[in-house]
C-alpha atoms as a PDB file:
ATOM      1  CA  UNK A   1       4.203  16.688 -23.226  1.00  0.00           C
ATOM      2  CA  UNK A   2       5.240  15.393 -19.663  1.00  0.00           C
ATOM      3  CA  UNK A   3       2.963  14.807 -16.995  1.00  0.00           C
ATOM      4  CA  UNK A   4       3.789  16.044 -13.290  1.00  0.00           C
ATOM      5  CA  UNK A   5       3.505  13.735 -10.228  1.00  0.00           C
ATOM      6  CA  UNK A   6       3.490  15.945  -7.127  1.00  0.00           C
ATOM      7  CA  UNK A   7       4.847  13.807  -4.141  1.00  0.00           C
ATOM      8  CA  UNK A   8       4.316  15.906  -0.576  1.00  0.00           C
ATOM      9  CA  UNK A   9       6.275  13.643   1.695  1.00  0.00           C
ATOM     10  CA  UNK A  10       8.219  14.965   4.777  1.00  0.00           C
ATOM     11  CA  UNK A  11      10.823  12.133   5.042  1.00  0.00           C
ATOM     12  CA  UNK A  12      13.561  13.212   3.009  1.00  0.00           C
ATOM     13  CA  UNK A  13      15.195   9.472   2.201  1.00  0.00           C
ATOM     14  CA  UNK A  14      11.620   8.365   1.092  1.00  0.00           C
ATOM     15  CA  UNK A  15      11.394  11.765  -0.915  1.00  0.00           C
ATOM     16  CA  UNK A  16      15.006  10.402  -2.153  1.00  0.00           C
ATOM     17  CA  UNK A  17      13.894   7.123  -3.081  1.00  0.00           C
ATOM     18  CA  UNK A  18      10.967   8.477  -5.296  1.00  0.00           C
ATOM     19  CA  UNK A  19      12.469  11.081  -7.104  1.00  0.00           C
ATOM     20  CA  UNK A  20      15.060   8.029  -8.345  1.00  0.00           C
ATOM     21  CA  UNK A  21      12.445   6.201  -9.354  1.00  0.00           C
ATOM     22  CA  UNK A  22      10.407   8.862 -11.410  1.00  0.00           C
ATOM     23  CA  UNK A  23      13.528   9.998 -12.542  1.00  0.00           C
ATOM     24  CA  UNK A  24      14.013   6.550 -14.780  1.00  0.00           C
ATOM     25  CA  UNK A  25      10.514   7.204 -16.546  1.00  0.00           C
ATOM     26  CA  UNK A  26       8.949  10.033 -18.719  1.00  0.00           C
ATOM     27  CA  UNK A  27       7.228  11.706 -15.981  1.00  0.00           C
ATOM     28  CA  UNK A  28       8.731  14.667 -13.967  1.00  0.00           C
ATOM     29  CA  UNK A  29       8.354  14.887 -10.126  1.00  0.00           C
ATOM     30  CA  UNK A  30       7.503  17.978  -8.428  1.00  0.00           C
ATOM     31  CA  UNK A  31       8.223  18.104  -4.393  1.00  0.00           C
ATOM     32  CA  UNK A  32       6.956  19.221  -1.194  1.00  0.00           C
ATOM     33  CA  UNK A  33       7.756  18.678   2.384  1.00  0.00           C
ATOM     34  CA  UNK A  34       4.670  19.933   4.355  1.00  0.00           C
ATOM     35  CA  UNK A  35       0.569  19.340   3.493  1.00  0.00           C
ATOM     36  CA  UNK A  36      -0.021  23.424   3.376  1.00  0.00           C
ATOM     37  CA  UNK A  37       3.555  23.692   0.472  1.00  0.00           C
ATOM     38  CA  UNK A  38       1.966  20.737  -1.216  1.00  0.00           C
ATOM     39  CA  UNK A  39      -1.566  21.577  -1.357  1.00  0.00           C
ATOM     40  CA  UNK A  40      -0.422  24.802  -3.043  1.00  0.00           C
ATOM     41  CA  UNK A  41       2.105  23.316  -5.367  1.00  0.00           C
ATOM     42  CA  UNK A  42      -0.852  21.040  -6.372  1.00  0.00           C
ATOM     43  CA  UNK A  43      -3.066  24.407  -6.855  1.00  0.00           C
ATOM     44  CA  UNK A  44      -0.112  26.126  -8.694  1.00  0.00           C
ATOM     45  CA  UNK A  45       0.646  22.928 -11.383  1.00  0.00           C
ATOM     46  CA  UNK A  46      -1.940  21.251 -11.755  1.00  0.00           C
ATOM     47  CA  UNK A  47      -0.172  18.469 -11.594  1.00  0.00           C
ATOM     48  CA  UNK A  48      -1.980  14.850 -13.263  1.00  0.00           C
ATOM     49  CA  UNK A  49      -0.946  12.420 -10.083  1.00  0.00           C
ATOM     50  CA  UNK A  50      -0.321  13.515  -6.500  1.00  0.00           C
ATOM     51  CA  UNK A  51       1.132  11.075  -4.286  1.00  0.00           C
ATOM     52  CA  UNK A  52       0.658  11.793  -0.324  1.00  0.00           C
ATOM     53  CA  UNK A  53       2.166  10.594   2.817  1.00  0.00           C
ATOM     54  CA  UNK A  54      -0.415  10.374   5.835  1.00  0.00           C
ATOM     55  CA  UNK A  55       2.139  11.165   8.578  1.00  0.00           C
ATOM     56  CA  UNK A  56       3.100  14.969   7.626  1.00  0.00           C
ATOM     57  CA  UNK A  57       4.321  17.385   9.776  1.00  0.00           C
ATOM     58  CA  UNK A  58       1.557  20.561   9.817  1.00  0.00           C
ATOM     59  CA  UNK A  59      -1.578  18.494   8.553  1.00  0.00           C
ATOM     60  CA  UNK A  60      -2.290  14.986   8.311  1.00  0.00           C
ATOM     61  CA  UNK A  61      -2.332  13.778   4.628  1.00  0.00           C
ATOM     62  CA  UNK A  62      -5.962  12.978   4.309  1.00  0.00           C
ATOM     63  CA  UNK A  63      -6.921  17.055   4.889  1.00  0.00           C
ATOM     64  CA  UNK A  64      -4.096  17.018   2.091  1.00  0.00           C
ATOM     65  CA  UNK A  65      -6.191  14.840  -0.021  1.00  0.00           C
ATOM     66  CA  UNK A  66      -9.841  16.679   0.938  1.00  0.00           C
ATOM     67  CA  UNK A  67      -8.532  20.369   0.435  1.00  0.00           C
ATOM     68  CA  UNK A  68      -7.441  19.260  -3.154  1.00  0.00           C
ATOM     69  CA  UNK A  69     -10.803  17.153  -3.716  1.00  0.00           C
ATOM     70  CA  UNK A  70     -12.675  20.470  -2.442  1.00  0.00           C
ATOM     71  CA  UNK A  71     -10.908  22.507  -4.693  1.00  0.00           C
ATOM     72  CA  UNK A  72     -12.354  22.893  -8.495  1.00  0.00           C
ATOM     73  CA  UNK A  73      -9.562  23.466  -9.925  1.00  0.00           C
ATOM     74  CA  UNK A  74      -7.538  20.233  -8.727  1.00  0.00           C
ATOM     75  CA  UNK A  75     -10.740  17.381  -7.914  1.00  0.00           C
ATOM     76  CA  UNK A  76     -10.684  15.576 -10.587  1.00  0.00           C
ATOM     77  CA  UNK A  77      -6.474  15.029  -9.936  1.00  0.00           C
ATOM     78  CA  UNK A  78      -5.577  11.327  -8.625  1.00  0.00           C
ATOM     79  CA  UNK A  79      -4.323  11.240  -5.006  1.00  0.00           C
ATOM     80  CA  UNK A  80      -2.573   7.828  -4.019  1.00  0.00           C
ATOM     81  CA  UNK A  81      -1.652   7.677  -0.389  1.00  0.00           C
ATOM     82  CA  UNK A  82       1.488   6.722  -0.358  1.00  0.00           C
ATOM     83  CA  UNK A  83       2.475   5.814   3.621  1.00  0.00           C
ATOM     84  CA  UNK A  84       3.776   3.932   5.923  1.00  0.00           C
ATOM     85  CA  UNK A  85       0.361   3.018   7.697  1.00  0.00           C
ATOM     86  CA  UNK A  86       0.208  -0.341   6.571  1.00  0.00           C
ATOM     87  CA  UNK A  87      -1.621  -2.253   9.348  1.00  0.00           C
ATOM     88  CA  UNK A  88      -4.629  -4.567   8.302  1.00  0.00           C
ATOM     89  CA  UNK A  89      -7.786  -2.624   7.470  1.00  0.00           C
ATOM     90  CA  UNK A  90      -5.343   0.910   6.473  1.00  0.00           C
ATOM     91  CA  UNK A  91      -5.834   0.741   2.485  1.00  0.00           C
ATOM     92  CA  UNK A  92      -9.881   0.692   3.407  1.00  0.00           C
ATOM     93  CA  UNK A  93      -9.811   3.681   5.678  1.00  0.00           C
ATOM     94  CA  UNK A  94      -7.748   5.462   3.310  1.00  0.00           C
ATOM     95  CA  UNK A  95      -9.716   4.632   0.026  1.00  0.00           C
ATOM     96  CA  UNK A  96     -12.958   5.212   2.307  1.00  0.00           C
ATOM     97  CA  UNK A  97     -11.807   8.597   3.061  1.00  0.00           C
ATOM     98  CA  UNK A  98     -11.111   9.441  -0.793  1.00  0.00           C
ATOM     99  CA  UNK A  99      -7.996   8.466  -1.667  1.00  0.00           C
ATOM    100  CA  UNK A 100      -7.991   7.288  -5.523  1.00  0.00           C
ATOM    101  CA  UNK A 101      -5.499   4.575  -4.881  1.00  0.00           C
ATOM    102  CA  UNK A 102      -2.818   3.150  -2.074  1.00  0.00           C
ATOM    103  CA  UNK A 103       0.784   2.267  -1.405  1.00  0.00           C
ATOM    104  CA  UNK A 104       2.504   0.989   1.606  1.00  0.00           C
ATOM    105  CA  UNK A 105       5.907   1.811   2.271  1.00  0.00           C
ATOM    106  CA  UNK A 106       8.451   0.505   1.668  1.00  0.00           C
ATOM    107  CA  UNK A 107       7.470   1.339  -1.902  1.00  0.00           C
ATOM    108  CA  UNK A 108       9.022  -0.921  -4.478  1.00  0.00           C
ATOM    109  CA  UNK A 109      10.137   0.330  -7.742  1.00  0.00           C
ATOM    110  CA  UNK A 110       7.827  -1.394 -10.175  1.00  0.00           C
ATOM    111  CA  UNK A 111       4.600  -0.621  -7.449  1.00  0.00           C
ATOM    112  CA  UNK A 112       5.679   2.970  -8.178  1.00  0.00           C
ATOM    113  CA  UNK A 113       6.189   3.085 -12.167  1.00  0.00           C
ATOM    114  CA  UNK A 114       2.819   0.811 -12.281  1.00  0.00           C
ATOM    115  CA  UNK A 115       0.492   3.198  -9.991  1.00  0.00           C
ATOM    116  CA  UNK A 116       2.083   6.011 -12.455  1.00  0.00           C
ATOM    117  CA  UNK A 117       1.640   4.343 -15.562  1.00  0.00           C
ATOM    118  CA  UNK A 118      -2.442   3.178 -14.556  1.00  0.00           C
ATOM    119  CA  UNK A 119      -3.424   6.439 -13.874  1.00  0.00           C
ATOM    120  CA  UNK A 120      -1.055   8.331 -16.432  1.00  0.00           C
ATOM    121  CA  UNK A 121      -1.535   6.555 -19.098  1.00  0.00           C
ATOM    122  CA  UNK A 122      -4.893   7.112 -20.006  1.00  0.00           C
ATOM    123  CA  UNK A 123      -4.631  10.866 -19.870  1.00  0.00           C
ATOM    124  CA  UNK A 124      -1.923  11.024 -22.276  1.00  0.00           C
ATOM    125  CA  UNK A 125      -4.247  10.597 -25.124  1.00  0.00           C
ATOM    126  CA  UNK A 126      -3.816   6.801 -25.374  1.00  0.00           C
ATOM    127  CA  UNK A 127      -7.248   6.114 -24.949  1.00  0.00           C
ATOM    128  CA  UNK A 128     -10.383   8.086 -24.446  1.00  0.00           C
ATOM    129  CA  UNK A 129     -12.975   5.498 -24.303  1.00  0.00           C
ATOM    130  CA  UNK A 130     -15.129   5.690 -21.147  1.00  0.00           C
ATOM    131  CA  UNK A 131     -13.811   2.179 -20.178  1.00  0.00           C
ATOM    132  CA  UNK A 132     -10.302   2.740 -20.192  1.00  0.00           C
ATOM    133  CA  UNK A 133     -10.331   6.211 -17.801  1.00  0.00           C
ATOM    134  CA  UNK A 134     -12.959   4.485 -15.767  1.00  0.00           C
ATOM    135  CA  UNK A 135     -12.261   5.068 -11.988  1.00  0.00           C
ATOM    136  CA  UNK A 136      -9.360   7.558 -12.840  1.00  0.00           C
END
């Protein structure tokens, strides 16, 4: 079975850059351009990793990341902000305000497949012990 990453990123050459990069593993990428399209894509899929740029065009991406914490149905799915905010003191605020995890841009390929493969990985049946899915 293949696991979805959402990504809801309004750039379209960092949108680019991703969907190469997923596209050399065994996950498939689902996309969105705006925080409203991706918090329903999210809803919709169910997706097991949602990457989110801050800097979006209707809402900011940490209302992105709250709606789908608020929501049932989509809480328990990782949300890795994935932005270009990237000052000292960013990656706090962001994990502060519930992010799961944190990328700068420019993203680099192996960052990418590694944030993917920590948090995919353990809900692909590889391991079910409490200490292996801990923080996921």
């Amino acid at each position: 079975m293949t696991q979805t990453v959402i990504y809801i990123e309004d750039n379209a050459f960092n949108m680019r850059l991703v969907r190469r990069i997923v596209s050399t593993t065994d996950y498939s990428l689902l996309e969105a351009f705006n925080g409203k399209s991706g918090i329903d894509l999210v809803t919709e899929f169910l997706p097991q990793l949602v990457f989110i740029d801050i800097n979006l065009p209707d809402i900011d991406g940490v209302e992105v990341m709250q709606a789908i914490k608020a929501n049932p149905r989509t809480a328990q799915i990782p949300c890795v902000a994935l932005t270009a905010n990237a000052i000292h003191g960013d990656k706090e605020r962001y994990m502060d305000a519930g992010f799961d995890e944190y990328l700068a841009k420019p993203v680099m390929r192996r960052e990418l497949v590694e944030m993917m493969d920590r948090f995919l990985s353990t809900t692909m049946g590889e391991a079910d012990s409490p200490s292996m899915t801990a923080g996921v």
